[in-house]
N, C-alpha and C. Protein backbone atom coordinates (compact mmCIF):
# COMPACT_ATOMS: atom_id res chain seq x y z
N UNK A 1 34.01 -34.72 -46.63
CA UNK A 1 33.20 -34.78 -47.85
C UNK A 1 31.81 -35.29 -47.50
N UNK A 2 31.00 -35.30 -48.42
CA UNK A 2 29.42 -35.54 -47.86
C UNK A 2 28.65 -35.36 -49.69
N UNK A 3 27.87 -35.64 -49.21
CA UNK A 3 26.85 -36.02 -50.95
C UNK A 3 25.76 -35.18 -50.46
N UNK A 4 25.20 -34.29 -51.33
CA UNK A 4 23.30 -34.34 -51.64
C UNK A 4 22.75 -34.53 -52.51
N UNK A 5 21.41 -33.96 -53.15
CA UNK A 5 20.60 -33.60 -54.17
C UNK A 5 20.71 -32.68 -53.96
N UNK A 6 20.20 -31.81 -55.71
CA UNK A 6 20.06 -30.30 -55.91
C UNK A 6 18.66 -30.75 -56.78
N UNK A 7 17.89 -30.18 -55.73
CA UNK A 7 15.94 -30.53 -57.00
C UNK A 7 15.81 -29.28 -57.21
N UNK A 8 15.26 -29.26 -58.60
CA UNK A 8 15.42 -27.85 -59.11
C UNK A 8 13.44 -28.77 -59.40
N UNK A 9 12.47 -28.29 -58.15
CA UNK A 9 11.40 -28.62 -58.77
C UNK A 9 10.43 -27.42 -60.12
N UNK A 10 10.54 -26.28 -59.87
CA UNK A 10 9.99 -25.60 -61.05
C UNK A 10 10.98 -24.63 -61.43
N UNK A 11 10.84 -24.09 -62.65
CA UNK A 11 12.03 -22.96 -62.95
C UNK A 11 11.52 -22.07 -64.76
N UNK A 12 11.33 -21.70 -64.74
CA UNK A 12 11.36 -20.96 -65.87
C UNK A 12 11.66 -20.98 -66.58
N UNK A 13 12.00 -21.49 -67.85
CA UNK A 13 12.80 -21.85 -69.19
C UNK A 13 13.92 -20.66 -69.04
N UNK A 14 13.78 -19.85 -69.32
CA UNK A 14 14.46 -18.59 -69.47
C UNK A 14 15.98 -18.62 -68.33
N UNK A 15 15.55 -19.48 -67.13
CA UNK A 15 16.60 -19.09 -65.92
C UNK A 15 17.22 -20.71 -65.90
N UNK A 16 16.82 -21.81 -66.51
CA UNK A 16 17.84 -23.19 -66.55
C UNK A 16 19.19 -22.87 -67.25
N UNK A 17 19.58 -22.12 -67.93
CA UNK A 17 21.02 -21.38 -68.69
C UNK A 17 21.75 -21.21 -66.95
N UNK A 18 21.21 -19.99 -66.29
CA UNK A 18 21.56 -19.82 -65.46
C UNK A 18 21.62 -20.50 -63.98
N UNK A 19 21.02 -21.51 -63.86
CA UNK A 19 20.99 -22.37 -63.10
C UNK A 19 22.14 -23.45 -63.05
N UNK A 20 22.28 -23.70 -64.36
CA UNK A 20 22.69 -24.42 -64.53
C UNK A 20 24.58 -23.91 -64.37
N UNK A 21 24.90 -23.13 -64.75
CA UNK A 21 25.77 -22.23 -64.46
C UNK A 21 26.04 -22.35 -63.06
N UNK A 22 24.72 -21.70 -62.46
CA UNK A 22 25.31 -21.45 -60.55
C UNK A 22 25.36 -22.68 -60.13
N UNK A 23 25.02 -23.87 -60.45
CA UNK A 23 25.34 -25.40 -59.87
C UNK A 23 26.72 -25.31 -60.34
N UNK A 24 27.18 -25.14 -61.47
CA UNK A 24 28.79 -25.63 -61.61
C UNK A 24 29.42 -24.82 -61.37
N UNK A 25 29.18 -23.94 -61.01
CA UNK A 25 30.34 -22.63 -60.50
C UNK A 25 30.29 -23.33 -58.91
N UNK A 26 29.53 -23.75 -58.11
CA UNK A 26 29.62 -24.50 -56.76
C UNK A 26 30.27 -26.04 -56.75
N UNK A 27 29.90 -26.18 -57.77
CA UNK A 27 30.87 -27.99 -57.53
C UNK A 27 31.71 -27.80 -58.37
N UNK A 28 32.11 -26.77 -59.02
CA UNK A 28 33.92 -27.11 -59.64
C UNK A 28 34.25 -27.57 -60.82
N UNK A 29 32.53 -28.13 -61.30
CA UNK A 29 32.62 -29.37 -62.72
C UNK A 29 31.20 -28.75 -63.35
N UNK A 30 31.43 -29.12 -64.89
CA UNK A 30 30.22 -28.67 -65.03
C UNK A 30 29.06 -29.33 -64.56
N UNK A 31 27.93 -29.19 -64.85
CA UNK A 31 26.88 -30.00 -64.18
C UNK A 31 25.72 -30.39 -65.34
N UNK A 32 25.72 -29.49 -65.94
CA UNK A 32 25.29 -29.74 -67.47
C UNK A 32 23.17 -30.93 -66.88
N UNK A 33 22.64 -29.96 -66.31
CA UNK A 33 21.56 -30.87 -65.52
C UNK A 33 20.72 -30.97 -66.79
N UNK A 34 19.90 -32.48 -66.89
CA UNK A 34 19.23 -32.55 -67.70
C UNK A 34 17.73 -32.24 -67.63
N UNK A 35 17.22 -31.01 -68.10
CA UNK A 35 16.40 -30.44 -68.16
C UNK A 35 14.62 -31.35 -68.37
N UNK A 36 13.72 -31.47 -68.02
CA UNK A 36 12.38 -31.84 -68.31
C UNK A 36 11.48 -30.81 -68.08
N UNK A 37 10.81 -31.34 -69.00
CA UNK A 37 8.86 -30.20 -68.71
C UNK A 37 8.68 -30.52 -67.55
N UNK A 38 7.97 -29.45 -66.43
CA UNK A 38 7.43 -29.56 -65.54
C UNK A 38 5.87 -29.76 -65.51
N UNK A 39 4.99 -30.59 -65.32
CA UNK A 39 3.74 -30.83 -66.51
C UNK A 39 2.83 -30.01 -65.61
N UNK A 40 3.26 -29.53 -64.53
CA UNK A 40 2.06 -28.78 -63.40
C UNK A 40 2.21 -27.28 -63.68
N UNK A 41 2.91 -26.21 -65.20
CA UNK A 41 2.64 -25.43 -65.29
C UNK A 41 3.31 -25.15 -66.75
N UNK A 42 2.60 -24.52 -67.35
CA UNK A 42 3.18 -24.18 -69.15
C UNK A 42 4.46 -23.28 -68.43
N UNK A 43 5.44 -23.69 -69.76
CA UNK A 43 6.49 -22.93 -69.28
C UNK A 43 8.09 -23.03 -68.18
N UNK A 44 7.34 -24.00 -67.51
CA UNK A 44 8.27 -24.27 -66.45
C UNK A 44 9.34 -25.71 -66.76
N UNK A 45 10.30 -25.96 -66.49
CA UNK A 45 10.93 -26.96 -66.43
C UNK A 45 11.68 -27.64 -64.93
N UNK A 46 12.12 -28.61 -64.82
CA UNK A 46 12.77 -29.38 -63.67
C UNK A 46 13.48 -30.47 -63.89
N UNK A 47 14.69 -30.22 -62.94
CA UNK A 47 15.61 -31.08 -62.73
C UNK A 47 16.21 -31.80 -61.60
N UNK A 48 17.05 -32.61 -61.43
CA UNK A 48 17.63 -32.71 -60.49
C UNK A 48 19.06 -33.51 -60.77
N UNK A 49 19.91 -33.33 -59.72
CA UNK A 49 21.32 -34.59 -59.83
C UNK A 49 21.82 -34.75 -58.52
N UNK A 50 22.54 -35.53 -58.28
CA UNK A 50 23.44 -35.45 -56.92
C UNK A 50 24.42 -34.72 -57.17
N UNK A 51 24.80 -34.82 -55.76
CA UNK A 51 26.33 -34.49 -56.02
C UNK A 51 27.06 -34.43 -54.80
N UNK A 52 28.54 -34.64 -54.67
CA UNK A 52 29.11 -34.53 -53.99
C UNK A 52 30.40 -33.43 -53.43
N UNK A 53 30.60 -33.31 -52.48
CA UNK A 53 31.05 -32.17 -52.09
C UNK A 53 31.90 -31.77 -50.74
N UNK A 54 32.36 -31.08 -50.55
CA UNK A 54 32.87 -30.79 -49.02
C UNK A 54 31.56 -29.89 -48.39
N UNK A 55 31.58 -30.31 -47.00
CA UNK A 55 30.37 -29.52 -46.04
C UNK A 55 29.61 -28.65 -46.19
N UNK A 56 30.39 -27.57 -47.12
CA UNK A 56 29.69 -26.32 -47.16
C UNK A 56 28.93 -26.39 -48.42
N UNK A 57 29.04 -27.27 -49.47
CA UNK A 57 28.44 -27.17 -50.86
C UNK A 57 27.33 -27.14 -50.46
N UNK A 58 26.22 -27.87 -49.45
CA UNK A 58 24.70 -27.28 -49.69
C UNK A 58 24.46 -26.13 -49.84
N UNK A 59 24.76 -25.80 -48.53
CA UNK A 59 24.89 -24.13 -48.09
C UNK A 59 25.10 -23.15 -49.57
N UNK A 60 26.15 -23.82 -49.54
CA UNK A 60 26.62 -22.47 -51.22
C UNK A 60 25.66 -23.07 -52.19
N UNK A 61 25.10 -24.11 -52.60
CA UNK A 61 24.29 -24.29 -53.47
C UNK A 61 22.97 -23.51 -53.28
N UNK A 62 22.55 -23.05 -51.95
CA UNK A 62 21.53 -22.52 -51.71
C UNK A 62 21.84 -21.18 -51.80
N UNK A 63 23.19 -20.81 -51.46
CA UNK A 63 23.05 -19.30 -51.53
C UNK A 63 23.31 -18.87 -53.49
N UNK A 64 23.58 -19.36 -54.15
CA UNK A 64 23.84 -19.49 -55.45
C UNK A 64 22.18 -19.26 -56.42
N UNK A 65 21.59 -19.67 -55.86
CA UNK A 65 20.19 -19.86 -56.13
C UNK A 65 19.06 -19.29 -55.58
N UNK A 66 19.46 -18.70 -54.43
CA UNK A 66 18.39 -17.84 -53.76
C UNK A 66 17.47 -16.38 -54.58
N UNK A 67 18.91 -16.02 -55.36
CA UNK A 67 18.34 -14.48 -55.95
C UNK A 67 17.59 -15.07 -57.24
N UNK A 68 16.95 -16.08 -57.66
CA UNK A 68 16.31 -16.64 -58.67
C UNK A 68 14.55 -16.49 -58.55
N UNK A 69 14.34 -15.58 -59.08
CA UNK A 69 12.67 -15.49 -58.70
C UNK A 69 12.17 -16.22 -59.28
N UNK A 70 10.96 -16.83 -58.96
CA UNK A 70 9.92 -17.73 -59.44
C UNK A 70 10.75 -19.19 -59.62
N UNK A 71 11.74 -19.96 -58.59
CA UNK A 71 12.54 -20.91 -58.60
C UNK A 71 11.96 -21.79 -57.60
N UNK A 72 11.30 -22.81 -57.57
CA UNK A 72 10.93 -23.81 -56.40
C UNK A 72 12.39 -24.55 -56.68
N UNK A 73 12.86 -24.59 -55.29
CA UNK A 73 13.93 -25.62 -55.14
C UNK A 73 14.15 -26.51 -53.83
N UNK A 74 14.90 -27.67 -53.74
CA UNK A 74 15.77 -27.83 -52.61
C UNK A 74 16.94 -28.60 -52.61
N UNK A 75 17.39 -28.15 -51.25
CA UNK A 75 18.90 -28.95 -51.76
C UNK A 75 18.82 -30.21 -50.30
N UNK A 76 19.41 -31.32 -50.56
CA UNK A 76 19.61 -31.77 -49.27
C UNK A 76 21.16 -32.28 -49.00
N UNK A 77 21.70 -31.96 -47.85
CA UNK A 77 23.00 -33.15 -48.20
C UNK A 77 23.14 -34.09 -46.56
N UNK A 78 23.70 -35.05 -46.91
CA UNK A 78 23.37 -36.37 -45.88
C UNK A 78 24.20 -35.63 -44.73
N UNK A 79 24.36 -35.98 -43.61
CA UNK A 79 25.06 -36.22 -42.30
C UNK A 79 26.44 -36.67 -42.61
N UNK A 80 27.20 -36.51 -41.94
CA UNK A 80 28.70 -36.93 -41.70
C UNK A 80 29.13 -37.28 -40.49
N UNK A 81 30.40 -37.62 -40.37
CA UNK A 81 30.74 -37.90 -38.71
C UNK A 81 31.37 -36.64 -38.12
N UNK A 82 31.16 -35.71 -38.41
CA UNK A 82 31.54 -34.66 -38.32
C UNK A 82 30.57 -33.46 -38.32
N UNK A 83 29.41 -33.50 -39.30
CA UNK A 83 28.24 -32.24 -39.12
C UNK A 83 27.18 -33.18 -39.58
N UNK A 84 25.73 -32.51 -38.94
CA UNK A 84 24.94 -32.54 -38.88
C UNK A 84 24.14 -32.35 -41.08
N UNK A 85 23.53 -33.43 -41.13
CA UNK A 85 22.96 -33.05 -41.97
C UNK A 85 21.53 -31.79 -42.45
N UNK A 86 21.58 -31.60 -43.42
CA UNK A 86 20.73 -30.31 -43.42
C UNK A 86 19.93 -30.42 -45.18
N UNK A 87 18.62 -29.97 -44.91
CA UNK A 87 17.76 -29.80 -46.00
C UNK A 87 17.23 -28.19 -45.96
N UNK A 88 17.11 -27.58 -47.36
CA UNK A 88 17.13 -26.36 -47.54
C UNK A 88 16.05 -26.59 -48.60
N UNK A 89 14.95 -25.65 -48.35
CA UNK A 89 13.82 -25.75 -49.31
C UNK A 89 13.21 -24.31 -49.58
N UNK A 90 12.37 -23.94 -50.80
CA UNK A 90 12.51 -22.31 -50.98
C UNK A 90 11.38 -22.71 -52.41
N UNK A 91 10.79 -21.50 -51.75
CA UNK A 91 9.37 -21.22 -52.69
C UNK A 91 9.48 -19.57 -53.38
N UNK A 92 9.03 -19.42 -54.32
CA UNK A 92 8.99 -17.90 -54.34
C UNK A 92 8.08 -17.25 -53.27
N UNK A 93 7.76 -18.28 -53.15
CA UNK A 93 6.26 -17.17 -51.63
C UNK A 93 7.17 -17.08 -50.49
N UNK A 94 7.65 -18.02 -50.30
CA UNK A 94 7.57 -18.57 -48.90
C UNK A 94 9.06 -18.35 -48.12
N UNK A 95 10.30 -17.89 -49.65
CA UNK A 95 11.48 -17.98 -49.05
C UNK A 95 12.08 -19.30 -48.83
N UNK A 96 13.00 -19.51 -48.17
CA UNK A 96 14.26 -20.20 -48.34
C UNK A 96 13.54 -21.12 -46.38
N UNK A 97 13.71 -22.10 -46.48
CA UNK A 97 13.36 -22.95 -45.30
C UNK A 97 14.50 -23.68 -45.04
N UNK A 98 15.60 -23.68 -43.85
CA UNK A 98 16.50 -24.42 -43.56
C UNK A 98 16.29 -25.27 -42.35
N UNK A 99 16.84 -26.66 -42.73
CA UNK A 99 16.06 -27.69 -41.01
C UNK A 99 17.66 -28.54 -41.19
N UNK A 100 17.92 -28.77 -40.12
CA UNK A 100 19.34 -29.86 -39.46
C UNK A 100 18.51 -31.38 -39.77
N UNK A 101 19.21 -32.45 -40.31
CA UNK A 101 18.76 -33.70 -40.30
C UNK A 101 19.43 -34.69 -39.49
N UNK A 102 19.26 -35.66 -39.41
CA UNK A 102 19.73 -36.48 -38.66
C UNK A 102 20.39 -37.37 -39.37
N UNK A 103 21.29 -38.48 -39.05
CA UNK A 103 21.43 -39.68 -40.16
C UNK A 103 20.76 -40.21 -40.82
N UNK A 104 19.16 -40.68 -40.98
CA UNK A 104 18.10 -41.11 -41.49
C UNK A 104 17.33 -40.11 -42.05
N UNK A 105 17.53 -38.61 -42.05
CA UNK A 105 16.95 -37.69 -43.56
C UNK A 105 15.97 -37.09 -42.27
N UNK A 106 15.99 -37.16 -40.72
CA UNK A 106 14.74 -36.96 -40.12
C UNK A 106 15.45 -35.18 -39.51
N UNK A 107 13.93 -34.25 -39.68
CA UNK A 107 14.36 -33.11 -38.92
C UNK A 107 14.57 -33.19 -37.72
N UNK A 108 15.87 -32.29 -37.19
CA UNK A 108 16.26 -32.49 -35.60
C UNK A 108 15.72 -30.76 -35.11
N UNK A 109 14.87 -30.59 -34.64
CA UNK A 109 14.73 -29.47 -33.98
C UNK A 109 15.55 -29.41 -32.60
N UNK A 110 16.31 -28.20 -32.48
CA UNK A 110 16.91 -28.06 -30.87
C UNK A 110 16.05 -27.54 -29.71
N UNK A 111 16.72 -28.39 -28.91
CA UNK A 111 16.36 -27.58 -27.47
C UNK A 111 15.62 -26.24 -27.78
N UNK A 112 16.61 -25.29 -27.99
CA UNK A 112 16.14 -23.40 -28.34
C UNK A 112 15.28 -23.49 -29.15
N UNK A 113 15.39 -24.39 -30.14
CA UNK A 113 13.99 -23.82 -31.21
C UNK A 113 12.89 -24.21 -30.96
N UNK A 114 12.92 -25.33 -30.15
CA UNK A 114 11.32 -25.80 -29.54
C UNK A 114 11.20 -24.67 -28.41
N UNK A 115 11.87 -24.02 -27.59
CA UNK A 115 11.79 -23.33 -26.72
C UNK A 115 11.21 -22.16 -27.06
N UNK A 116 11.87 -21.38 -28.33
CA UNK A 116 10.99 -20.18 -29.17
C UNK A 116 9.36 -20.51 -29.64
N UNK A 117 9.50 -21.99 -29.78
CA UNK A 117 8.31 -22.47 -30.10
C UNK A 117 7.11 -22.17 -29.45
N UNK A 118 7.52 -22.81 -28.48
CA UNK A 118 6.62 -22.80 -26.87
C UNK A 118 6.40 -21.55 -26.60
N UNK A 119 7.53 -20.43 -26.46
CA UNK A 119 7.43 -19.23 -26.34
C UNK A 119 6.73 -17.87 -26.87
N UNK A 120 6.21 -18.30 -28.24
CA UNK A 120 5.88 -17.46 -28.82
C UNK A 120 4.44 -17.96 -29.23
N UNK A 121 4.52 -19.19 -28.92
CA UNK A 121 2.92 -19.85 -28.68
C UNK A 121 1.90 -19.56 -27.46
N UNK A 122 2.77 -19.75 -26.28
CA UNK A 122 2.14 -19.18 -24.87
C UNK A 122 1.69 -20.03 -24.54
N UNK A 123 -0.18 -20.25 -24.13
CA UNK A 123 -0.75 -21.15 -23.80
C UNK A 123 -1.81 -22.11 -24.25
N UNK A 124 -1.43 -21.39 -26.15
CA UNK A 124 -2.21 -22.11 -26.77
C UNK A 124 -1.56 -22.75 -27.53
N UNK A 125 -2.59 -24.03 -27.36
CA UNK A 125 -1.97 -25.36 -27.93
C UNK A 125 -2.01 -25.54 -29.63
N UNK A 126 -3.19 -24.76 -30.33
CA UNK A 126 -3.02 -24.35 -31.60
C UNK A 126 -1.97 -23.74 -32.30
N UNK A 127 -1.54 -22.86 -31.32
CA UNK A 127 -0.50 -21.90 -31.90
C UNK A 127 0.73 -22.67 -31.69
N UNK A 128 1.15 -23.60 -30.86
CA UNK A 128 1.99 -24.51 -30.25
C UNK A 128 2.59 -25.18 -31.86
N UNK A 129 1.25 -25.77 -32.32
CA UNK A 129 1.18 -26.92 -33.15
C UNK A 129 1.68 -26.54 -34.37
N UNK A 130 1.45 -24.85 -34.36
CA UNK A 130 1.30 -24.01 -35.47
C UNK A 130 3.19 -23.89 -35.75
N UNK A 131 3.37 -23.14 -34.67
CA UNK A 131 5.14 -22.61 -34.55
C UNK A 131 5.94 -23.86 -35.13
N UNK A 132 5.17 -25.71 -34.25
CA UNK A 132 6.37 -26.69 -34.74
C UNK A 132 6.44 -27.41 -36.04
N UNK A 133 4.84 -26.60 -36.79
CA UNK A 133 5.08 -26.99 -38.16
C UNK A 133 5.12 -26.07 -39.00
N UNK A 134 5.96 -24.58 -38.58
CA UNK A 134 6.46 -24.28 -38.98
C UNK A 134 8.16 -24.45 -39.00
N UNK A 135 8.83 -24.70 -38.22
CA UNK A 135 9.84 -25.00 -37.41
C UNK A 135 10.07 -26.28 -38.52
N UNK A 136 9.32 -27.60 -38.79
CA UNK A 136 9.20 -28.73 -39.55
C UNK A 136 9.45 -28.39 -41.15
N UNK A 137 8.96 -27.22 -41.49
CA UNK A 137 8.78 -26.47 -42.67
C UNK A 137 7.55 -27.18 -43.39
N UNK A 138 6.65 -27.71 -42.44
CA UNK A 138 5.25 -27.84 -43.32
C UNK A 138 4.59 -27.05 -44.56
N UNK A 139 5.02 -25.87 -44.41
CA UNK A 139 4.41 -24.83 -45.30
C UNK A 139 5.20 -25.01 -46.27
N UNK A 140 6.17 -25.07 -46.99
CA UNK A 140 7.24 -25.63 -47.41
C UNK A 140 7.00 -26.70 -48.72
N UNK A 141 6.50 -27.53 -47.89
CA UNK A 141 6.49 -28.93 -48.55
C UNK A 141 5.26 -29.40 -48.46
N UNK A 142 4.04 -28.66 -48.23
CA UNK A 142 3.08 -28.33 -48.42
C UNK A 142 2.87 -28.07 -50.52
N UNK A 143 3.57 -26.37 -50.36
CA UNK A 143 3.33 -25.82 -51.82
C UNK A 143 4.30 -27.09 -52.47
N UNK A 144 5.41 -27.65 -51.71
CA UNK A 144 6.38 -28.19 -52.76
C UNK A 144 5.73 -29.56 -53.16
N UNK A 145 4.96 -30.01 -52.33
CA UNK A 145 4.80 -31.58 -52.94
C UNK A 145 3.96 -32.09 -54.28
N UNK A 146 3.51 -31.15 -54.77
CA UNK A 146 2.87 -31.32 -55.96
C UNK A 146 3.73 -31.68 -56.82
N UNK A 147 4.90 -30.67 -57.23
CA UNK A 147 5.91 -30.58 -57.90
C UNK A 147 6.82 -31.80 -57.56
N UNK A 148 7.19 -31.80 -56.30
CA UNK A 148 7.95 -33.35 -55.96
C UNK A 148 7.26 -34.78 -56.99
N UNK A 149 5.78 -34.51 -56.69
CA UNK A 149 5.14 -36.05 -57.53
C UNK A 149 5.06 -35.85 -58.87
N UNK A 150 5.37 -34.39 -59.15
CA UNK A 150 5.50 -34.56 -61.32
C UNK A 150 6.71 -35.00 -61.66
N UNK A 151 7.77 -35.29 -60.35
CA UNK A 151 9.10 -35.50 -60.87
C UNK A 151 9.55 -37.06 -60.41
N UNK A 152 8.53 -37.95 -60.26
CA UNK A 152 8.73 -39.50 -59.92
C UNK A 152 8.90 -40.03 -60.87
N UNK A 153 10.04 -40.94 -61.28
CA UNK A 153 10.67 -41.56 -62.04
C UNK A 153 11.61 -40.69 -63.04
N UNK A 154 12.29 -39.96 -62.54
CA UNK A 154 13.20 -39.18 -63.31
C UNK A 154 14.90 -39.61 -63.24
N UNK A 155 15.25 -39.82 -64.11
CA UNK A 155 16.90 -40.36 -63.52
C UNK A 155 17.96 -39.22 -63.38
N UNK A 156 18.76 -39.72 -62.06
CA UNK A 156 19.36 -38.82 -61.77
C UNK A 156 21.15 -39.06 -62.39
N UNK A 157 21.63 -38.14 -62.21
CA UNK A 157 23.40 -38.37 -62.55
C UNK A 157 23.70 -37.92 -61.40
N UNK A 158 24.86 -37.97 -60.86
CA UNK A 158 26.02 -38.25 -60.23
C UNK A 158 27.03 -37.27 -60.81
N UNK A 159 27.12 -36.18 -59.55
CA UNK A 159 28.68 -35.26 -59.63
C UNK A 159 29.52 -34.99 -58.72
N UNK A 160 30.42 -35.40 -58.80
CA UNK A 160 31.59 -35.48 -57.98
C UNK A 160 32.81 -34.10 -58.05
N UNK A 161 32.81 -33.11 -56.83
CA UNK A 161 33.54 -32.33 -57.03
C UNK A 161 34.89 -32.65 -56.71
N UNK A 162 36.12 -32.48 -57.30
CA UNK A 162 37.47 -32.81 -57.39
C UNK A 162 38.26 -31.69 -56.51
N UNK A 163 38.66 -32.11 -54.80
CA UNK A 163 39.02 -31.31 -54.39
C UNK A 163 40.68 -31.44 -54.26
């Protein structure tokens, strides 16, 4: 078992029905998320909750949510003694960004992916810098952090899937 967040940072009035839906069809319970204005665009709303789960619930929380256009989201869920933790982040521009975490929330890039890094950079050190913040998902959390700071001080709930 293992815990994350599900940040639902912008979303469309029209698609929280359905959101809200594909969160509880993945944890088993309803989820019933409590909805707010998103104040960085007319129209939009945001949420978030925890929740808990067996290994794969990020994963399926992300694939549950992917076919949602115009959806800024992410999901994170902690580390275990058993797998690697992982954060999943997704823009309508930008697509779906997946990074491995460590016990402390930090990205672990591998061996191979710094290696593609290097590789597809060559001998410039710009392009170097470029590949590992992409690799970091700078671009990512770049568009996302606006939206992250309209949602400071929001309270979260707690869901526990019953396996």
């Amino acid at each position: 078992m293992t815990q994350g967040v599900l940040y639902i940072h912008s979303a469309p009035r029209a698609l929280a029905p359905h959101i809200d839906w594909a969160a509880s069809g993945v944890l088993g319970v309803p989820s019933h998320l409590r909805w707010e204005v998103q104040p960085l665009e007319k129209g939009l709303l945001r949420s978030e909750m925890t929740w808990r789960g067996r290994e794969d619930t990020g994963a399926r929380l992300v694939s549950a949510l992917r076919g949602m256009p115009e959806v800024r989201f992410e999901v994170t869920q902690e580390a275990t003694a058993h797998a690697d933790g992982a954060r999943w982040s997704c823009t309508p521009d930008l697509g779906i960004h997946h990074a491995v975490t460590d016990h402390a929330g930090n990205i672990v890039l591998t061996e191979d992916h710094l290696r593609g890094c290097m590789e597809r950079a060559g001998s410039d050190a710009r392009a170097l810098q470029r590949e590992i913040g992409i690799a970091l998902g700078e671009p990512w959390d770049e568009e996302l952090e606006l939206y992250r700071h309209a949602a400071e001080g929001v309270p979260m709930r707690w869901l526990q899937r019953v396996v």
